[in-house]
C-alpha atoms as a PDB file:
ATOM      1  CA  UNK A   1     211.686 123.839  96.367  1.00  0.00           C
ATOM      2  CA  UNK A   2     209.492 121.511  94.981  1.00  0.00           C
ATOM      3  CA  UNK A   3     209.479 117.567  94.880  1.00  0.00           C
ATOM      4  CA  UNK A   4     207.937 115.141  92.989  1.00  0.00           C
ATOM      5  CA  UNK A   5     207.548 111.883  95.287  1.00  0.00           C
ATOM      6  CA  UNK A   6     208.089 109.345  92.070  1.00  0.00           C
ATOM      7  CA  UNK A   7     210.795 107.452  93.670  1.00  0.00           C
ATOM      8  CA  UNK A   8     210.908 103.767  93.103  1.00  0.00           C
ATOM      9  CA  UNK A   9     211.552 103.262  96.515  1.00  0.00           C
ATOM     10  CA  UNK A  10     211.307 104.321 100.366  1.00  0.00           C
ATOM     11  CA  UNK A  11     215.422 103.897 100.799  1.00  0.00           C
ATOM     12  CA  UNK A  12     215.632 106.352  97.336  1.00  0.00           C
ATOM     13  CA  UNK A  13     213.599 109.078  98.630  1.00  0.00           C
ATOM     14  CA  UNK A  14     215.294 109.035 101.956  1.00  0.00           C
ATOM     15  CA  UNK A  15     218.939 109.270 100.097  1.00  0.00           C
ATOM     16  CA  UNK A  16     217.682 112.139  97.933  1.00  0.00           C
ATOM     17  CA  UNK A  17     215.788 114.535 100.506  1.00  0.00           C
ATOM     18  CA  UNK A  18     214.322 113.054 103.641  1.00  0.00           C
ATOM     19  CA  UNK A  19     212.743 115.737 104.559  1.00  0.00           C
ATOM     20  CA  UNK A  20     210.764 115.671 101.499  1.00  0.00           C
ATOM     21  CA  UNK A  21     209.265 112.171 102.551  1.00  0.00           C
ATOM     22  CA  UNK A  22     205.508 113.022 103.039  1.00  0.00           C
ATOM     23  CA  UNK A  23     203.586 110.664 100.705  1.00  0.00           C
ATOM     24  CA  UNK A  24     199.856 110.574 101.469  1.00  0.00           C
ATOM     25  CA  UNK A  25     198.586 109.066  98.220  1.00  0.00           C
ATOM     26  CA  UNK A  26     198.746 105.140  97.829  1.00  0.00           C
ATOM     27  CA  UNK A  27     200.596 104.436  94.530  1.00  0.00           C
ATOM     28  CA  UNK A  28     201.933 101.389  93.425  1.00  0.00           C
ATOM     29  CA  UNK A  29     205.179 101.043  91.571  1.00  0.00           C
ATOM     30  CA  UNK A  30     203.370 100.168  88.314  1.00  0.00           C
ATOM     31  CA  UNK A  31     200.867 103.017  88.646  1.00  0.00           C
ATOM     32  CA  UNK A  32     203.217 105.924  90.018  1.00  0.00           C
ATOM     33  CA  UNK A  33     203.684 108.701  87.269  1.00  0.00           C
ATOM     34  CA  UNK A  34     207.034 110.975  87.438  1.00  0.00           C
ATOM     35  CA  UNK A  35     207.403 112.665  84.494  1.00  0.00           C
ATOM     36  CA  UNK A  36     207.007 116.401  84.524  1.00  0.00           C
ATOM     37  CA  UNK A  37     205.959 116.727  81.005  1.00  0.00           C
ATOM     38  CA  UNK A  38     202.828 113.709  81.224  1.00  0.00           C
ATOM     39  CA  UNK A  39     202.164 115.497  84.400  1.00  0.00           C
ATOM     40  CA  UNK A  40     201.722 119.548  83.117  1.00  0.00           C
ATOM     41  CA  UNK A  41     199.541 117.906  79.600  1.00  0.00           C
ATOM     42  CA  UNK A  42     197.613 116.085  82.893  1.00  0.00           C
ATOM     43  CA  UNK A  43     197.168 119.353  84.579  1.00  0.00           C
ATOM     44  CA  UNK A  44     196.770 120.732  81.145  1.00  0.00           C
ATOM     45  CA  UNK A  45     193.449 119.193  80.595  1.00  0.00           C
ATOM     46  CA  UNK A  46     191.994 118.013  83.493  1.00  0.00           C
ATOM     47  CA  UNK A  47     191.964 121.792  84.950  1.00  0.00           C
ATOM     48  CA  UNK A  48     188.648 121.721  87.160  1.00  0.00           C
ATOM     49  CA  UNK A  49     190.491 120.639  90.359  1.00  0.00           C
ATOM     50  CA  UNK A  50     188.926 120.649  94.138  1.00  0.00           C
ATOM     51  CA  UNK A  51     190.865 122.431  96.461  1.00  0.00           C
ATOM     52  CA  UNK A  52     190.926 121.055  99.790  1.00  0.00           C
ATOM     53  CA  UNK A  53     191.888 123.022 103.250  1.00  0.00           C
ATOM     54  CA  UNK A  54     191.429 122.484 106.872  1.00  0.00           C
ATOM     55  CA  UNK A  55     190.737 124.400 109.312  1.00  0.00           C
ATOM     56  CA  UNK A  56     189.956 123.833 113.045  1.00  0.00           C
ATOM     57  CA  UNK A  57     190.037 119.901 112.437  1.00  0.00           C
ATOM     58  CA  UNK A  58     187.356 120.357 109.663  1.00  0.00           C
ATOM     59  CA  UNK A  59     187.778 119.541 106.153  1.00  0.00           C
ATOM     60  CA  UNK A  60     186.707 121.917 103.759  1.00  0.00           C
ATOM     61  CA  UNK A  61     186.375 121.543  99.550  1.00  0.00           C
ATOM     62  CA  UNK A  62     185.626 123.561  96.508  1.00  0.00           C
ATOM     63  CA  UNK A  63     185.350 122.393  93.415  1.00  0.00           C
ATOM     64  CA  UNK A  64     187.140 125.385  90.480  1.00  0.00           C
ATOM     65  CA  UNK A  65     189.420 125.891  87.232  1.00  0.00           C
ATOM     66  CA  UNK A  66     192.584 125.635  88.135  1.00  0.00           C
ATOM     67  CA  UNK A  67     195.203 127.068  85.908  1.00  0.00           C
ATOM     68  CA  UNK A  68     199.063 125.864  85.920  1.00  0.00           C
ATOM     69  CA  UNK A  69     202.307 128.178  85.843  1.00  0.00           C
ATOM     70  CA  UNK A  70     205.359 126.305  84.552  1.00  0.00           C
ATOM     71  CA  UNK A  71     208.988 127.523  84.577  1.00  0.00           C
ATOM     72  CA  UNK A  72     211.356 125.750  81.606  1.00  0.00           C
ATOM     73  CA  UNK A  73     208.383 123.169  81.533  1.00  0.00           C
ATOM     74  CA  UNK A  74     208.265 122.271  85.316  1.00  0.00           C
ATOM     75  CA  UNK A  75     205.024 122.880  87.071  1.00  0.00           C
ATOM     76  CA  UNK A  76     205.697 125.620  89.420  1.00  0.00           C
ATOM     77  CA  UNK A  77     202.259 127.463  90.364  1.00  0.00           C
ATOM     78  CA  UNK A  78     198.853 126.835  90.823  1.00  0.00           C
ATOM     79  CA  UNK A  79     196.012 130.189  90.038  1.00  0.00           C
ATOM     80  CA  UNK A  80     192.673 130.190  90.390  1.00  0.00           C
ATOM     81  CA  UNK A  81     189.816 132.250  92.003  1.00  0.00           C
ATOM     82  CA  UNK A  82     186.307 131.493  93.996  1.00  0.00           C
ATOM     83  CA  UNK A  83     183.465 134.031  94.847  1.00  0.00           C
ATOM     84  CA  UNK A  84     184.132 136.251  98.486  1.00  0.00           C
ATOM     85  CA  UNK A  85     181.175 134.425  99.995  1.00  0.00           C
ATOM     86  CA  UNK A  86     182.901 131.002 100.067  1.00  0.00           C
ATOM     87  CA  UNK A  87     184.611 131.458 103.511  1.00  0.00           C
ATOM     88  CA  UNK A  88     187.234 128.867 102.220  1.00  0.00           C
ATOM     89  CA  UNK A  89     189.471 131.593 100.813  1.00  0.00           C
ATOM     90  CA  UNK A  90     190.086 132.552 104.688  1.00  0.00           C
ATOM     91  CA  UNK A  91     191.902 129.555 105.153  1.00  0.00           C
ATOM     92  CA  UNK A  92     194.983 130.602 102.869  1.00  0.00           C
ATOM     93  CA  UNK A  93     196.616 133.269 105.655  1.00  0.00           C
ATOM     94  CA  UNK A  94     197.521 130.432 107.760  1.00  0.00           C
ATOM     95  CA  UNK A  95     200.256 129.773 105.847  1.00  0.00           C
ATOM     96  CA  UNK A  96     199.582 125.982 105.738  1.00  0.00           C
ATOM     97  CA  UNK A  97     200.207 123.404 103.067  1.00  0.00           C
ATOM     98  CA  UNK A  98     196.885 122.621 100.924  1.00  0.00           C
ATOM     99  CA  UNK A  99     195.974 120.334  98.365  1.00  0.00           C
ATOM    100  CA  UNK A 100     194.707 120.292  94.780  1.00  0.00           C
ATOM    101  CA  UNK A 101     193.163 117.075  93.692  1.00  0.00           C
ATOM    102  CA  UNK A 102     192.842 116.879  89.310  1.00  0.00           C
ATOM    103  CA  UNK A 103     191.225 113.773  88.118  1.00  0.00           C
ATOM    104  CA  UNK A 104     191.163 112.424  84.712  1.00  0.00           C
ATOM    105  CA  UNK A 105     189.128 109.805  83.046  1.00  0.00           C
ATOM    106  CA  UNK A 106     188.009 106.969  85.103  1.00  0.00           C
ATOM    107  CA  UNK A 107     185.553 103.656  84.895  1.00  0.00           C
ATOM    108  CA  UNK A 108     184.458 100.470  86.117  1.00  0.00           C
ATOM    109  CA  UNK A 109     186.614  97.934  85.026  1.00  0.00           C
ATOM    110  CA  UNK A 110     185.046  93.734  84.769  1.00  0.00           C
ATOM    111  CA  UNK A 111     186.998  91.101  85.248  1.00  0.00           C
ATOM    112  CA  UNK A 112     184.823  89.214  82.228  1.00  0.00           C
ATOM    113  CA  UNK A 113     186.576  91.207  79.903  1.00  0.00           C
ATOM    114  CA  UNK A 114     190.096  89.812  80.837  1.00  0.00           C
ATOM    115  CA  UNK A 115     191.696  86.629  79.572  1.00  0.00           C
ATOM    116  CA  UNK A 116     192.583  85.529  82.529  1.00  0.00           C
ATOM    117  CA  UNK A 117     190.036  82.881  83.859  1.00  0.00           C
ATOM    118  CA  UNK A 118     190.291  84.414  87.750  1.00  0.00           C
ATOM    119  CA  UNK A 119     190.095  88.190  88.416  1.00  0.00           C
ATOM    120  CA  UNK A 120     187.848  90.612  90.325  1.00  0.00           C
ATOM    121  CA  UNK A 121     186.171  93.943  89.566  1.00  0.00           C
ATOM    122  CA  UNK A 122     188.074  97.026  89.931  1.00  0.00           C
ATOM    123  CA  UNK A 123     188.050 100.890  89.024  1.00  0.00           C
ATOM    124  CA  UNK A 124     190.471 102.053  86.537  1.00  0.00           C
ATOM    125  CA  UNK A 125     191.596 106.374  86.754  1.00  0.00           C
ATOM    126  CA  UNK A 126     193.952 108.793  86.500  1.00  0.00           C
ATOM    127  CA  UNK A 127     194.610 111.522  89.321  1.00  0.00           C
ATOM    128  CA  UNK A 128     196.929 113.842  90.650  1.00  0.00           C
ATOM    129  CA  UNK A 129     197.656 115.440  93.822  1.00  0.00           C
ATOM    130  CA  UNK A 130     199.200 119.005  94.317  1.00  0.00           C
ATOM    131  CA  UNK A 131     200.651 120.864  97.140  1.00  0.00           C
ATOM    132  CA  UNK A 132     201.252 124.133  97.967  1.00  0.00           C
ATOM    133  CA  UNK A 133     201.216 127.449 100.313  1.00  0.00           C
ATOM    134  CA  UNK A 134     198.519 129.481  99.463  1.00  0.00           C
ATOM    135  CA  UNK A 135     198.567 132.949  98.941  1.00  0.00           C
ATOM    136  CA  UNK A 136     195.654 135.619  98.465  1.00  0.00           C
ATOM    137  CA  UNK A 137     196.703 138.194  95.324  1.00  0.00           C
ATOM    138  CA  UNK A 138     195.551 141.113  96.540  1.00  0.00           C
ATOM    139  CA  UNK A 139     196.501 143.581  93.621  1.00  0.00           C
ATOM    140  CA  UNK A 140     193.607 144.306  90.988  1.00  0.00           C
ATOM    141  CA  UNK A 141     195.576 143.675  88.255  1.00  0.00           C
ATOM    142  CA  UNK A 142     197.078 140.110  89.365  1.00  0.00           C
ATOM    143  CA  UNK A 143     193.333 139.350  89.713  1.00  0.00           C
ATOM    144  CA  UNK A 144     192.185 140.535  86.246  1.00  0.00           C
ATOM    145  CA  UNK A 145     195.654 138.400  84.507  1.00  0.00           C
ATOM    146  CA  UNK A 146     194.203 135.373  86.969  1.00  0.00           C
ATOM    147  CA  UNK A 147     190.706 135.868  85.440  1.00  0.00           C
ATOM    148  CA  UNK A 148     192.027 136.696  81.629  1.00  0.00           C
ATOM    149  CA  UNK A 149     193.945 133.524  81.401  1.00  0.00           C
ATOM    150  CA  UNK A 150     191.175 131.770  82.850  1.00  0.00           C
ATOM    151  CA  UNK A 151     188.587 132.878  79.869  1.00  0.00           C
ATOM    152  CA  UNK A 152     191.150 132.500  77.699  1.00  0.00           C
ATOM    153  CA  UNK A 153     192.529 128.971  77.954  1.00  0.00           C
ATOM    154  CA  UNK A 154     188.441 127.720  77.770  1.00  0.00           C
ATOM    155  CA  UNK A 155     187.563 130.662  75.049  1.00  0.00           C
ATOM    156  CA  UNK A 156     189.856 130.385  72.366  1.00  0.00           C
ATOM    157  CA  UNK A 157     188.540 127.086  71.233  1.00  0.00           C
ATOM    158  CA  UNK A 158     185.208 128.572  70.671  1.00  0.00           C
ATOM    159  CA  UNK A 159     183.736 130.156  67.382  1.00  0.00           C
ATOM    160  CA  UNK A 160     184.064 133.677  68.384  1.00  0.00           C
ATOM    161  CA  UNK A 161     185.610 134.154  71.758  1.00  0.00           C
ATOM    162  CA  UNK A 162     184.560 135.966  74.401  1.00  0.00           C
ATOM    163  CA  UNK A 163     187.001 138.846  75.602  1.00  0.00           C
ATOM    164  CA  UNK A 164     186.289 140.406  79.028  1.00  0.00           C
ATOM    165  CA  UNK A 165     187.910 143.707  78.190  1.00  0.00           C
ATOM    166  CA  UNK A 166     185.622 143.815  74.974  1.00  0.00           C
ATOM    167  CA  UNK A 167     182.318 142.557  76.142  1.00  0.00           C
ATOM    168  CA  UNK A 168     182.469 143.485  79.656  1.00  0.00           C
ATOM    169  CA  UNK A 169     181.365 147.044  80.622  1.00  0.00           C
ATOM    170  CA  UNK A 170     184.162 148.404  83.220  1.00  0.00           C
ATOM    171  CA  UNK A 171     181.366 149.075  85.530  1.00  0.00           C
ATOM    172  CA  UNK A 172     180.386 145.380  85.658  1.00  0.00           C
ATOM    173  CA  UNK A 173     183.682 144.128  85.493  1.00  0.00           C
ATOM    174  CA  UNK A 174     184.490 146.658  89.016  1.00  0.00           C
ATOM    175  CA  UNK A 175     181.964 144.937  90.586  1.00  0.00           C
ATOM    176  CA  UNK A 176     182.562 141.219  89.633  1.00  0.00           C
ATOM    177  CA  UNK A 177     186.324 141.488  91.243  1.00  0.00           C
ATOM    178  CA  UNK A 178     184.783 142.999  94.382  1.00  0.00           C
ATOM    179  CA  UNK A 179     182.724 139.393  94.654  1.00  0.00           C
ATOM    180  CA  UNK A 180     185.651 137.281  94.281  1.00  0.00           C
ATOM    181  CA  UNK A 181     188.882 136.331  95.535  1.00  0.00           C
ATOM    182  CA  UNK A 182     192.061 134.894  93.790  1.00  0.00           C
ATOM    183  CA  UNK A 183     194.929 133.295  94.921  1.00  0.00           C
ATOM    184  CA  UNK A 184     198.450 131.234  94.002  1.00  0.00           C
ATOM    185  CA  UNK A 185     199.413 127.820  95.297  1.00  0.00           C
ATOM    186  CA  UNK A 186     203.288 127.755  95.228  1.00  0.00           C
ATOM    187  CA  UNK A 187     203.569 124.176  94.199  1.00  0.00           C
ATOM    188  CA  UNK A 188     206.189 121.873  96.825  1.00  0.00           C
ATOM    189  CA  UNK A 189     205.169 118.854  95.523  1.00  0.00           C
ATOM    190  CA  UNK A 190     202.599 116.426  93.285  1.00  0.00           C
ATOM    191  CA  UNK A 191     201.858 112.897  93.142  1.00  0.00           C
ATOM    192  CA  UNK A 192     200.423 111.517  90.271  1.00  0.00           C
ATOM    193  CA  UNK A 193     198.947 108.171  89.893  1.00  0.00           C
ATOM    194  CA  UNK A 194     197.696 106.550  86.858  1.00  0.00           C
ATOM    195  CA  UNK A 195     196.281 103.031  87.550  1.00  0.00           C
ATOM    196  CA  UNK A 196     196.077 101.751  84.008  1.00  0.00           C
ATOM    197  CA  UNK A 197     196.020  98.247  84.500  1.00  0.00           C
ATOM    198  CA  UNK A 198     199.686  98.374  83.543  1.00  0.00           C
ATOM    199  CA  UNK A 199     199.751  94.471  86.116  1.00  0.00           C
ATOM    200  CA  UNK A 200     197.554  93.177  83.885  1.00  0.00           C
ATOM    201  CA  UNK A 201     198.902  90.876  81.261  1.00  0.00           C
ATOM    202  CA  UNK A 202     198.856  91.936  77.025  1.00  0.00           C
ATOM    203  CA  UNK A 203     195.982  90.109  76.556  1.00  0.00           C
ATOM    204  CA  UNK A 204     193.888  91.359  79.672  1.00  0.00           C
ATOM    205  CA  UNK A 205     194.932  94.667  79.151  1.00  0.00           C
ATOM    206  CA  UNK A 206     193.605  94.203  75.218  1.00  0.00           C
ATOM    207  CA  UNK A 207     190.046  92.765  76.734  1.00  0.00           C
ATOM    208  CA  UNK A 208     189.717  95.403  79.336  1.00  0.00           C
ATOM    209  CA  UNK A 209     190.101  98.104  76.386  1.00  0.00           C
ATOM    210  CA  UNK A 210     187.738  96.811  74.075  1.00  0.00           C
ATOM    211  CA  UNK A 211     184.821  96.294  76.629  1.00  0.00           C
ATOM    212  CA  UNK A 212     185.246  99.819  77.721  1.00  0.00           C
ATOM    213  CA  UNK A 213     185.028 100.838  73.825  1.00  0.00           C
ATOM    214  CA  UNK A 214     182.074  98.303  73.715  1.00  0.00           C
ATOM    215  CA  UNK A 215     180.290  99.252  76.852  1.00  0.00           C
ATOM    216  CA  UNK A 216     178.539 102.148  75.411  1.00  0.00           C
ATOM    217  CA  UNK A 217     179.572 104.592  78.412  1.00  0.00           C
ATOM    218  CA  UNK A 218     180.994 107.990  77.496  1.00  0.00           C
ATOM    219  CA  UNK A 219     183.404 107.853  80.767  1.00  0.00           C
ATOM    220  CA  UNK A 220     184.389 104.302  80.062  1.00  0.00           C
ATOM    221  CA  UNK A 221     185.140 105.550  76.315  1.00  0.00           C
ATOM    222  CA  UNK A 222     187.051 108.149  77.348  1.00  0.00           C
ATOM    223  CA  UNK A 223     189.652 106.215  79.577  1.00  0.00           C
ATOM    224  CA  UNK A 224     190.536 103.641  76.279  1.00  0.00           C
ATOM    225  CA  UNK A 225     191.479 106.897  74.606  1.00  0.00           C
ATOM    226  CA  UNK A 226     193.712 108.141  77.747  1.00  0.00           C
ATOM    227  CA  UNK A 227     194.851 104.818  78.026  1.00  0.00           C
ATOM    228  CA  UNK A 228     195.945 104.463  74.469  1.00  0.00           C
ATOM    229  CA  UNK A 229     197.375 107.829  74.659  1.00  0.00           C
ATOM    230  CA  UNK A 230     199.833 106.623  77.493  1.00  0.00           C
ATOM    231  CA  UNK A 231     200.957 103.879  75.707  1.00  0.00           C
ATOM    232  CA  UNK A 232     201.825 106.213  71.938  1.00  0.00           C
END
């Protein structure tokens, strides 16, 4: 069963399922996203996710596509892959939770563009955490669906899109799946955190959007438009 920790509270989440009370991301009231539908466009589009395991006391990370399994619009399952040679795969037979980290658009955020005559710097983003068991897929053709829905989310926007069945000689294609391993993340719970500057008043939330249009920064661009998104 999964949970989303988007409480309002400490005393909620302990009347609805105490057992369910493992936050480990910091998120303030104001910044603390919990609904499923915001969350899977998140997912959606922010799909190159590090996975992060530990083993023996030591952290381990890889950076890949992730791709997201819903069920009646709920997020339900995380799929993915990452090449034999990355030892990190080995970690998924324990049987232990692990965690999927997608960030969004983020930027440095100066107090000189807020009304308010006394602020400080800070660093606006969006991010959300997933986790999950892990489980190798051992069958060839659970790999190949993991690896077709993979081309074909990032594909079909292109010109003429690549099709691994087409362009792929079955040769090749034999010895590519040998090289790599996927796996599922059955989800038990996300936290998702989008700190906005949703405390900020009107007016310094209107200044802090038009010096990141004005700053000339791609990244600082970017988080207007999610931020303008979230407010639509």
């Amino acid at each position: 069963m999964m949970q989303y920790l988007v409480v309002r509270s400490q005393r909620g989440v302990q009347d609805a399922a105490p057992s369910y009370y493992l936050r480990k991301m910091y998120i303030p009231p104001a910044n603390r996203v919990d609904d499923p539908p915001r969350i899977v466009e998140f997912i959606d589009t922010y799909g190159f996710a590090t996975v992060v395991t530990q083993r023996e006391g030591i952290p381990w990370a890889t950076s890949l596509p992730v791709l997201l399994r819903k069920n009646e619009g709920r997020p339900t399952m995380l799929v993915s892959h990452m090449a034999r040679a990355n030892g990190q795969w080995q970690h998924f037979a324990s049987g232990q939770e692990i965690l999927c980290i997608f960030n969004g658009p983020h930027a440095y955020i100066s107090p000189s563009w807020y009304a308010a005559p006394v602020a400080v710097p800070t660093w606006n983003y969006a991010s959300v955490h997933v986790y999950g068991i892990p489980q190798i897929v051992e069958d060839k053709e659970g790999l190949l669906r993991i690896l077709r829905d993979t081309t074909s989310k990032y594909e079909k926007h292109m010109p003429q899109p690549w099709n691994m069945e087409t362009r792929l000689p079955a040769a090749t294609a034999d010895g590519l799946l040998k090289a790599i391993v996927g796996f599922t993340i059955s989800i038990s719970r996300i936290e998702a955190k989008f700190k906005l500057g949703q405390n900020r008043s009107e007016e310094d939330q209107s200044g802090m959007l038009n010096g990141l249009d004005g700053s000339g920064n791609s990244d600082a661009q970017q988080l207007a438009a999610f931020i303008r998104k979230q407010k639509e």
